[in-house]
C-alpha atoms as a PDB file:
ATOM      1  CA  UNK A   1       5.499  -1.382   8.154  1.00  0.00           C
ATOM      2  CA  UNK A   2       5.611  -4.933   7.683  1.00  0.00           C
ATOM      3  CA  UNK A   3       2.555  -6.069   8.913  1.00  0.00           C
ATOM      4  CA  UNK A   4       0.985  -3.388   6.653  1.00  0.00           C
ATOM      5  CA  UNK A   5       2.962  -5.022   3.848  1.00  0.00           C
ATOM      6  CA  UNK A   6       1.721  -8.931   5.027  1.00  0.00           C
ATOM      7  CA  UNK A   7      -2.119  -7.604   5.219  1.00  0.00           C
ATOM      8  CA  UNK A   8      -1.374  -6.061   1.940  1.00  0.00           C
ATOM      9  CA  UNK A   9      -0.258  -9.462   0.492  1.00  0.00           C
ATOM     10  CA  UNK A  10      -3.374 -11.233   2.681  1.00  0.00           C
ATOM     11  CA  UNK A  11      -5.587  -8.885   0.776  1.00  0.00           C
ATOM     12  CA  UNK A  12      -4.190  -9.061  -2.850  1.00  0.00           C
ATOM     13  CA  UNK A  13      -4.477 -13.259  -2.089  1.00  0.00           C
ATOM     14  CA  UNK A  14      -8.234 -13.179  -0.643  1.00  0.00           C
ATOM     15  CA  UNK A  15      -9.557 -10.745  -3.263  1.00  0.00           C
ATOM     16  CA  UNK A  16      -7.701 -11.482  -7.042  1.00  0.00           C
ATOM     17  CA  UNK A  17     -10.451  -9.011  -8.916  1.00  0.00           C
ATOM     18  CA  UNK A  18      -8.943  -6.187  -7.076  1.00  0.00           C
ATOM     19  CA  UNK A  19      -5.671  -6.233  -7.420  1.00  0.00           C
ATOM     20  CA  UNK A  20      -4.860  -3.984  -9.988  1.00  0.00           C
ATOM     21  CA  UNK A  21      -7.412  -1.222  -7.816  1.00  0.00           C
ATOM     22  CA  UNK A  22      -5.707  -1.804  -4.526  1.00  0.00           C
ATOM     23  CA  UNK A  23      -2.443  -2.382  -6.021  1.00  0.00           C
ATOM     24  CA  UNK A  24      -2.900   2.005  -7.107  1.00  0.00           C
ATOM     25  CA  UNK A  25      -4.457   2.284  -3.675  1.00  0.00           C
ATOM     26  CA  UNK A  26      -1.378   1.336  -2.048  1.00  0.00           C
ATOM     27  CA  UNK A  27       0.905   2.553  -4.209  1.00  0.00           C
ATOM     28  CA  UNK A  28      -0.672   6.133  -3.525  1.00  0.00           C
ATOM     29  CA  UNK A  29      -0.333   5.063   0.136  1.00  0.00           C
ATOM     30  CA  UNK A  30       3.274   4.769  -0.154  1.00  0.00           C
ATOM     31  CA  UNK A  31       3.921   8.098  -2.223  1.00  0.00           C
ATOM     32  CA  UNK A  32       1.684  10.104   0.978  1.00  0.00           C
ATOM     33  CA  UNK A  33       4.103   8.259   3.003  1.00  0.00           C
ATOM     34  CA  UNK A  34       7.156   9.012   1.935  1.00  0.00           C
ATOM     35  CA  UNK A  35       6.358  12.771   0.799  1.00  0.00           C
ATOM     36  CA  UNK A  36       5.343  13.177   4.263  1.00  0.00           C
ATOM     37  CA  UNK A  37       8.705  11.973   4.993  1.00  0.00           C
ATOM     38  CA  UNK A  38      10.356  14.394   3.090  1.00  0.00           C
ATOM     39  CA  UNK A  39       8.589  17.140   4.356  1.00  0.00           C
ATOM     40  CA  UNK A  40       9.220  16.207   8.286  1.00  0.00           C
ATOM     41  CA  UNK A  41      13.148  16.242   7.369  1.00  0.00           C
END
């Protein structure tokens, strides 16, 4: 999880015109993640 966040942060710093785009990509990442989550328990 927090190498995922670091690559993230690697990503948003190497490519600035796509932050706002990956910024929703990983946000939607994170809400598959934790509604997963729920579902398992």
């Amino acid at each position: 999880m927090f190498s995922l966040i670091t690559l993230f942060v690697a990503i948003l710093i190497f490519t600035p015109l796509d932050t706002i785009f990956l910024f929703i990509c990983f946000y939607f990442l994170t809400l598959i993640m934790f509604s997963s989550i729920n579902i398992i328990l």
